[in-house]
C-alpha atoms as a PDB file:
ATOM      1  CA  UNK A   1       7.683  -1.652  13.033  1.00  0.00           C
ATOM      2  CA  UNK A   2       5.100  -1.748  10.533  1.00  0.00           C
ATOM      3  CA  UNK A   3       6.021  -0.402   7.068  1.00  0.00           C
ATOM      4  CA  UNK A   4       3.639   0.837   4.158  1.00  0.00           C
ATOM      5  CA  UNK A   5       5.426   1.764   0.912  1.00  0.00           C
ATOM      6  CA  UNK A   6       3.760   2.336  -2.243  1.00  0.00           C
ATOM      7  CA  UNK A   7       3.685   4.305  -5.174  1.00  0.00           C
ATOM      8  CA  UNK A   8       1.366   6.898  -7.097  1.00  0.00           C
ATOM      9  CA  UNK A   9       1.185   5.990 -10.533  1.00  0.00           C
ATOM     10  CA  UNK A  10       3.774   3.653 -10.481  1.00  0.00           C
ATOM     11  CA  UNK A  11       4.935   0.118  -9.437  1.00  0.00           C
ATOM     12  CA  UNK A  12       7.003  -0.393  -6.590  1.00  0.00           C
ATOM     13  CA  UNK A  13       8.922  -3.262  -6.942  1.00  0.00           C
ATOM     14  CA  UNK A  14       9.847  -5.657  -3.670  1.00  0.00           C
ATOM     15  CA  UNK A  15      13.722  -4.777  -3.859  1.00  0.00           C
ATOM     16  CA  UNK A  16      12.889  -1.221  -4.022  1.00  0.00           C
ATOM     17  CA  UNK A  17      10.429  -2.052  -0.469  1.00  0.00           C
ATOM     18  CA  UNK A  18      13.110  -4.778   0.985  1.00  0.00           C
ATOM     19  CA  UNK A  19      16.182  -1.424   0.103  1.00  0.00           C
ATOM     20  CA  UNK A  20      13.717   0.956   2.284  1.00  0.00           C
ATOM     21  CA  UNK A  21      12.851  -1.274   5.083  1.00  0.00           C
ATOM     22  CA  UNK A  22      16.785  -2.166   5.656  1.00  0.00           C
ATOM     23  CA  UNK A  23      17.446   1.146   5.848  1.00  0.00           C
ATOM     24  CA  UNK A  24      14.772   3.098   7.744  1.00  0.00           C
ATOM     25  CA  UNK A  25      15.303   0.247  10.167  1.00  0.00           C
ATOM     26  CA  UNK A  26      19.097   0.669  10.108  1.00  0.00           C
ATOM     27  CA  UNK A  27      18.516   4.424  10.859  1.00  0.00           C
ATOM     28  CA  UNK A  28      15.411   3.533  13.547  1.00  0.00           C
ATOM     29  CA  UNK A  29      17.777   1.440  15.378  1.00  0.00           C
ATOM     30  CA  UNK A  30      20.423   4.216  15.828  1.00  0.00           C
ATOM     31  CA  UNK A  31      18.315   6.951  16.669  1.00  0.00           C
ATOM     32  CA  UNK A  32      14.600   6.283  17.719  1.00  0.00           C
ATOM     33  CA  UNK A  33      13.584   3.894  20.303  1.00  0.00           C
ATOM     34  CA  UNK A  34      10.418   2.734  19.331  1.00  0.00           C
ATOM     35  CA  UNK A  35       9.035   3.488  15.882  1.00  0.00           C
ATOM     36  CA  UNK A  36       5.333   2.069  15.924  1.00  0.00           C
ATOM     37  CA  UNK A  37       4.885   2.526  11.759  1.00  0.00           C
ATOM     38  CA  UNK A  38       5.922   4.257   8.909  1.00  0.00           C
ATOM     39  CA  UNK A  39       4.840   5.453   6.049  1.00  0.00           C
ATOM     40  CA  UNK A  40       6.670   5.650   2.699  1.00  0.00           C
ATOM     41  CA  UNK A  41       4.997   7.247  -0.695  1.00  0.00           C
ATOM     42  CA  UNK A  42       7.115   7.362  -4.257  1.00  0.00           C
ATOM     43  CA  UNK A  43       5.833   9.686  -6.917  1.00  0.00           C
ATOM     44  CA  UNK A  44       6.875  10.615 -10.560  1.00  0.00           C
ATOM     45  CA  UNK A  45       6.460  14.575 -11.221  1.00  0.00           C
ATOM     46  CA  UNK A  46       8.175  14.463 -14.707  1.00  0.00           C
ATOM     47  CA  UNK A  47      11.520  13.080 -14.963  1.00  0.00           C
ATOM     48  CA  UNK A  48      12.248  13.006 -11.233  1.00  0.00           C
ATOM     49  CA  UNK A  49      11.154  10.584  -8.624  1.00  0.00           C
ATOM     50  CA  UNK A  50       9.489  11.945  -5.010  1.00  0.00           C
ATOM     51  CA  UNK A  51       9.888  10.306  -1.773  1.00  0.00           C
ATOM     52  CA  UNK A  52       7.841  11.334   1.380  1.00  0.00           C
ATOM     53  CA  UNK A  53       8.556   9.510   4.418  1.00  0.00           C
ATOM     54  CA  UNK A  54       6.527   9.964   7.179  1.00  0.00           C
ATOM     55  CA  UNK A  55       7.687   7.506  10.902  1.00  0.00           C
ATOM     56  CA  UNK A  56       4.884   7.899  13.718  1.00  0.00           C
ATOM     57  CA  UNK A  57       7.132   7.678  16.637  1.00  0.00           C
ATOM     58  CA  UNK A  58       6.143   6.046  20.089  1.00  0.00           C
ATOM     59  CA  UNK A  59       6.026   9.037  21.995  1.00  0.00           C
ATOM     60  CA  UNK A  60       3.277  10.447  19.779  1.00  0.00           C
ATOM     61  CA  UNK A  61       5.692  12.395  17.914  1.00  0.00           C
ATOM     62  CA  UNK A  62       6.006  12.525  14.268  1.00  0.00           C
ATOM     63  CA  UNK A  63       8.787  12.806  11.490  1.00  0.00           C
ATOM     64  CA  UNK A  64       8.651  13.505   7.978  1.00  0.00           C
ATOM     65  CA  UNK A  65      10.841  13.698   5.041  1.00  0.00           C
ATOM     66  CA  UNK A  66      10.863  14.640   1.838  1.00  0.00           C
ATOM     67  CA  UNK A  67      13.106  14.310  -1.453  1.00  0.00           C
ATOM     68  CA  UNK A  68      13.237  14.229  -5.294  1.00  0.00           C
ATOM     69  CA  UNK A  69      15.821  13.290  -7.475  1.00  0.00           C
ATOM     70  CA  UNK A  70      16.087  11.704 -11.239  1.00  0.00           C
ATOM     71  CA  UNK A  71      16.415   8.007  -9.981  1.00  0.00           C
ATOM     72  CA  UNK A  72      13.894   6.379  -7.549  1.00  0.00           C
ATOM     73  CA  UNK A  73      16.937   4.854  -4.866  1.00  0.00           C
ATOM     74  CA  UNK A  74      18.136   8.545  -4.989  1.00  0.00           C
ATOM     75  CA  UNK A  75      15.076   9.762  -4.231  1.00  0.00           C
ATOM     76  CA  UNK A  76      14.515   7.818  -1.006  1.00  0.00           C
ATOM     77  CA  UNK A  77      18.638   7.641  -0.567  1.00  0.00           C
ATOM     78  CA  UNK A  78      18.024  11.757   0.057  1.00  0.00           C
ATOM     79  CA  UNK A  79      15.052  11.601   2.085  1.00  0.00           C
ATOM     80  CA  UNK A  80      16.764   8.922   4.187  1.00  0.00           C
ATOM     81  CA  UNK A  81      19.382  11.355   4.654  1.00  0.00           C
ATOM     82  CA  UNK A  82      17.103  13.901   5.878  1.00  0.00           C
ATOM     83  CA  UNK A  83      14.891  11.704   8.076  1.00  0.00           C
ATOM     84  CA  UNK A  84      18.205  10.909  10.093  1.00  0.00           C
ATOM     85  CA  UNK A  85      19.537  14.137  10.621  1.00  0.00           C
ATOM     86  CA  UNK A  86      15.799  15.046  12.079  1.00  0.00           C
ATOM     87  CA  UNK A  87      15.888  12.285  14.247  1.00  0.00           C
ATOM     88  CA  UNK A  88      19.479  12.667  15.734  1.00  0.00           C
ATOM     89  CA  UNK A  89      18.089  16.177  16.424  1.00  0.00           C
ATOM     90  CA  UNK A  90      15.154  15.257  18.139  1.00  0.00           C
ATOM     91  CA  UNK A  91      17.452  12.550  20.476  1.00  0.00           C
ATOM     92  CA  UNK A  92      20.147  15.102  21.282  1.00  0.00           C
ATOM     93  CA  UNK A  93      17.596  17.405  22.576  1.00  0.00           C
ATOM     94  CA  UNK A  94      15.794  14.611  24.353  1.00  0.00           C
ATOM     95  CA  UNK A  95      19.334  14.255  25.784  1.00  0.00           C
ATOM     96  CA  UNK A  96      19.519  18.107  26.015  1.00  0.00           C
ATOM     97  CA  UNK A  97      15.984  18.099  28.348  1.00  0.00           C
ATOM     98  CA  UNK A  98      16.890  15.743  30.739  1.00  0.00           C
ATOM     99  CA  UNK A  99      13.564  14.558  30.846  1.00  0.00           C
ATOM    100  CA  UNK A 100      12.148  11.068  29.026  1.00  0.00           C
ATOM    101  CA  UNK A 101       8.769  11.027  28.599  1.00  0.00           C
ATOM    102  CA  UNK A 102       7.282   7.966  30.515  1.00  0.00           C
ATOM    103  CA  UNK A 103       3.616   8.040  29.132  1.00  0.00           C
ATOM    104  CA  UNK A 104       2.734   8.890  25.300  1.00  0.00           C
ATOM    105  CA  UNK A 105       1.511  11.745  24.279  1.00  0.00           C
ATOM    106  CA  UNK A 106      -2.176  12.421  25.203  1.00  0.00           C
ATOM    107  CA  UNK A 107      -4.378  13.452  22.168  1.00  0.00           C
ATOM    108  CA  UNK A 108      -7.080  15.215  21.676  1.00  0.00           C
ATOM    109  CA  UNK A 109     -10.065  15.014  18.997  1.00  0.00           C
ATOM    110  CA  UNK A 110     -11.215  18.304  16.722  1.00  0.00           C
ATOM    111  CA  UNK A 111     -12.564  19.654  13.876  1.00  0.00           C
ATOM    112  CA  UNK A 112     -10.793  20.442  10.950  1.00  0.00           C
ATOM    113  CA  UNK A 113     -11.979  22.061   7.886  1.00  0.00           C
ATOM    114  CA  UNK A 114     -10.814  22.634   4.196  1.00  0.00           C
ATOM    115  CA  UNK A 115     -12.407  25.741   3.596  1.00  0.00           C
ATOM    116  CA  UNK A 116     -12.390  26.842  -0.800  1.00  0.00           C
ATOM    117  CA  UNK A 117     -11.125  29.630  -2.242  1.00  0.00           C
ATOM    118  CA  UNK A 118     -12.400  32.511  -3.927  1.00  0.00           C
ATOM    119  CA  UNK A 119      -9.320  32.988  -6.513  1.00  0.00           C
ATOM    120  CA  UNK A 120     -11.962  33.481  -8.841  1.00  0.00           C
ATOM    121  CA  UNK A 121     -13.869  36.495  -7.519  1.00  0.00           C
ATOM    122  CA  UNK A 122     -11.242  38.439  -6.187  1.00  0.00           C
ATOM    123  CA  UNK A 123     -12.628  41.923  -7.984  1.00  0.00           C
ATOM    124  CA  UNK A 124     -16.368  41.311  -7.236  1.00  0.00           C
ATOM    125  CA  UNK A 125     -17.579  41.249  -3.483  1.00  0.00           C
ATOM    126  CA  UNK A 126     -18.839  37.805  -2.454  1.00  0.00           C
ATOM    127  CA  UNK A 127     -22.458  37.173  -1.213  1.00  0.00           C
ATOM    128  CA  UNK A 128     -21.964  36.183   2.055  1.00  0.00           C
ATOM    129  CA  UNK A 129     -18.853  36.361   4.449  1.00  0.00           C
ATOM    130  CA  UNK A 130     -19.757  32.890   5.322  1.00  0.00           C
ATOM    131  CA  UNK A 131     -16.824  30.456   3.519  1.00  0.00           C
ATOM    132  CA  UNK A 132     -17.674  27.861   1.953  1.00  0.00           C
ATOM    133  CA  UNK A 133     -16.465  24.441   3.359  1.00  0.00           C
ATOM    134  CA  UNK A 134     -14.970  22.183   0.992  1.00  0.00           C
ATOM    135  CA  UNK A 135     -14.132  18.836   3.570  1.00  0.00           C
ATOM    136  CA  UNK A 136     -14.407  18.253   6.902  1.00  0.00           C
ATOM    137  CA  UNK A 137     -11.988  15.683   8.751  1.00  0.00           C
ATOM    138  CA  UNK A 138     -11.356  14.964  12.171  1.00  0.00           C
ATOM    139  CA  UNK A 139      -7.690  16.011  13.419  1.00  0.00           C
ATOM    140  CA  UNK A 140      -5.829  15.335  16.671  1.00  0.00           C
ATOM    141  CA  UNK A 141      -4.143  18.163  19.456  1.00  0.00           C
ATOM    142  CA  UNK A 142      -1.443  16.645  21.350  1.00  0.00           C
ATOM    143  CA  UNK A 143      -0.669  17.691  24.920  1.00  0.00           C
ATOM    144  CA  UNK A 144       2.761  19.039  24.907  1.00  0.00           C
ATOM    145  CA  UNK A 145       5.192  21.637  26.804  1.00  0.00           C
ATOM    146  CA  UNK A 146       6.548  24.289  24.561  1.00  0.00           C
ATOM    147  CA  UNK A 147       9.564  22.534  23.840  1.00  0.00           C
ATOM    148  CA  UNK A 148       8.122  19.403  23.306  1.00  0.00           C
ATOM    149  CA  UNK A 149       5.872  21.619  20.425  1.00  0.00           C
ATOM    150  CA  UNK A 150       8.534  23.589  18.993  1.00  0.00           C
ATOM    151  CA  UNK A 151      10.834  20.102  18.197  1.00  0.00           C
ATOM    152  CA  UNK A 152       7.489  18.314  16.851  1.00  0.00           C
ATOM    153  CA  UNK A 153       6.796  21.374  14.483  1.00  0.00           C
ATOM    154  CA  UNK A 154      10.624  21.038  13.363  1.00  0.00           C
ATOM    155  CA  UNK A 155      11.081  17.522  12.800  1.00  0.00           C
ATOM    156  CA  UNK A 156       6.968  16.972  11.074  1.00  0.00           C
ATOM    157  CA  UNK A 157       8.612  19.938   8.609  1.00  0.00           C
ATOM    158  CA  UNK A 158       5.263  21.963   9.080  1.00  0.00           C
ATOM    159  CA  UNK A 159       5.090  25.907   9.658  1.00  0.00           C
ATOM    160  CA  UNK A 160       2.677  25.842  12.416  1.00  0.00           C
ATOM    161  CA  UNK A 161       1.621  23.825  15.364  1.00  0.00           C
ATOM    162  CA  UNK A 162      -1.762  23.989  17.398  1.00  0.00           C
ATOM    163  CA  UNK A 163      -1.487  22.155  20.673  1.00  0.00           C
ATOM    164  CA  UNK A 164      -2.058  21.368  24.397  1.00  0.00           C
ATOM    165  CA  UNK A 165       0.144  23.300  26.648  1.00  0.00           C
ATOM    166  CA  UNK A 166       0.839  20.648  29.571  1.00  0.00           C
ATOM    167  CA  UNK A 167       1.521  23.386  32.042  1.00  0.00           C
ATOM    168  CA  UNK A 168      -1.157  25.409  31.843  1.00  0.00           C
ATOM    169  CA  UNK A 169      -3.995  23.661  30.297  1.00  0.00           C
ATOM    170  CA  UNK A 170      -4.612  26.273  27.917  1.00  0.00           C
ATOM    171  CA  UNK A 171      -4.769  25.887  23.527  1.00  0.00           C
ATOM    172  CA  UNK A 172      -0.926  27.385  22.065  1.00  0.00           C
ATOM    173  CA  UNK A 173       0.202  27.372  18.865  1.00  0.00           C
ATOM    174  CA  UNK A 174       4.209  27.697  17.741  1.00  0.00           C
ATOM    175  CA  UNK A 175       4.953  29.066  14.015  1.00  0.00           C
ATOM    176  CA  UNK A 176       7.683  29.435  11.657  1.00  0.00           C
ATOM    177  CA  UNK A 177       8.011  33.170  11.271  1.00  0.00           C
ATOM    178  CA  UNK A 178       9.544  34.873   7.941  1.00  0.00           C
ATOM    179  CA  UNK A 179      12.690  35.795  10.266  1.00  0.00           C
ATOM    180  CA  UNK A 180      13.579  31.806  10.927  1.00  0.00           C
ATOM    181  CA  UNK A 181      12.604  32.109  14.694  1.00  0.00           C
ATOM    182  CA  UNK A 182       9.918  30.713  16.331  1.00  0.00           C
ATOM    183  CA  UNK A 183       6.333  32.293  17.427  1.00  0.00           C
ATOM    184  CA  UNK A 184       4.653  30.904  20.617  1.00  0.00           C
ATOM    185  CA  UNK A 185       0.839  32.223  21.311  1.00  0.00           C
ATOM    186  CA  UNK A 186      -0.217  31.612  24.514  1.00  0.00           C
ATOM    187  CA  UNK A 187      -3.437  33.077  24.733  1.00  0.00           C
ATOM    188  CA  UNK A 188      -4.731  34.205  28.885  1.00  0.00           C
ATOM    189  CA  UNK A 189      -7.626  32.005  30.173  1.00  0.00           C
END
């Protein structure tokens, strides 16, 4: 597994990397099968440390992690913690299915846009209903089943998922809704 660690605004020293590859490998080993790369980013907002920990899994599946604490090994000690309670999730309901995926998960290219703001003008009308575009990336869809989407959404920590539905072909998107359930659009074709 490949490992990037590094720091914004501040030096990462090589026990601090050697302490975080021993353990996300430690927890890798018990609970994913095979972890292609991860990614692991310490900040400083103040007096506490950040830790974001994001492991690209083989299956095209993603898991992220994030903690903050007044000490840097606490910090990634507590997003450690987190990262392996996602990922024994994610393998008891791989257990749960019945059903290993045997090919990774097929992605797709888009668009994806940053569009600004208008915080500013909120009183006055603005000129044109055309938004302005701030940056422009390129993004991938994966093809999924609903399941498969709803457990991705859970263990990447975002509120919303646009993907492939496997079954029918078709764009969906799951959500995080204000009650704690989960929202699945599946638009007719």
């Amino acid at each position: 597994m490949r490992y990037q660690i590094s720091g914004k605004h501040i030096d990462i020293g090589a026990a601090l990397q050697q302490h975080v590859e021993d353990e996300l490998s430690s927890v890798m080993a018990k609970y994913a099968e095979r972890p292609t790369d991860a990614h692991v980013v310490f900040s400083k907002n103040g007096a506490e440390y950040m830790c974001e920990t994001t492991v690209h899994l083989s299956t095209g599946l993603n898991a992220s992690a994030k903690a903050h604490a007044h000490e840097i090994y606490a910090a990634f000690e507590g997003c450690c913690d987190k990262m392996e309670t996602q990922l024994r999730r994610y393998k008891r309901r791989l257990k749960d299915h019945h059903k290993d995926r045997s090919e990774p998960v097929e992605l797709m290219g888009a668009a994806s846009y940053i569009l600004a703001s208008d915080h500013e003008n909120e009183d006055s009308e603005p000129e044109t209903l055309q938004p302005m575009i701030v940056a422009e990336m390129e993004t991938k869809i994966p093809s999924l089943s609903v399941g498969e989407a709803v457990m991705q959404m859970e263990i990447s920590g975002s509120p919303v998922l646009v993907f492939r539905n496997e079954g029918k072909g078709g764009l969906n998107v799951v959500y995080r809704r204000e009650d704690g359930n989960v929202g699945w659009i599946d638009p007719q074709n």
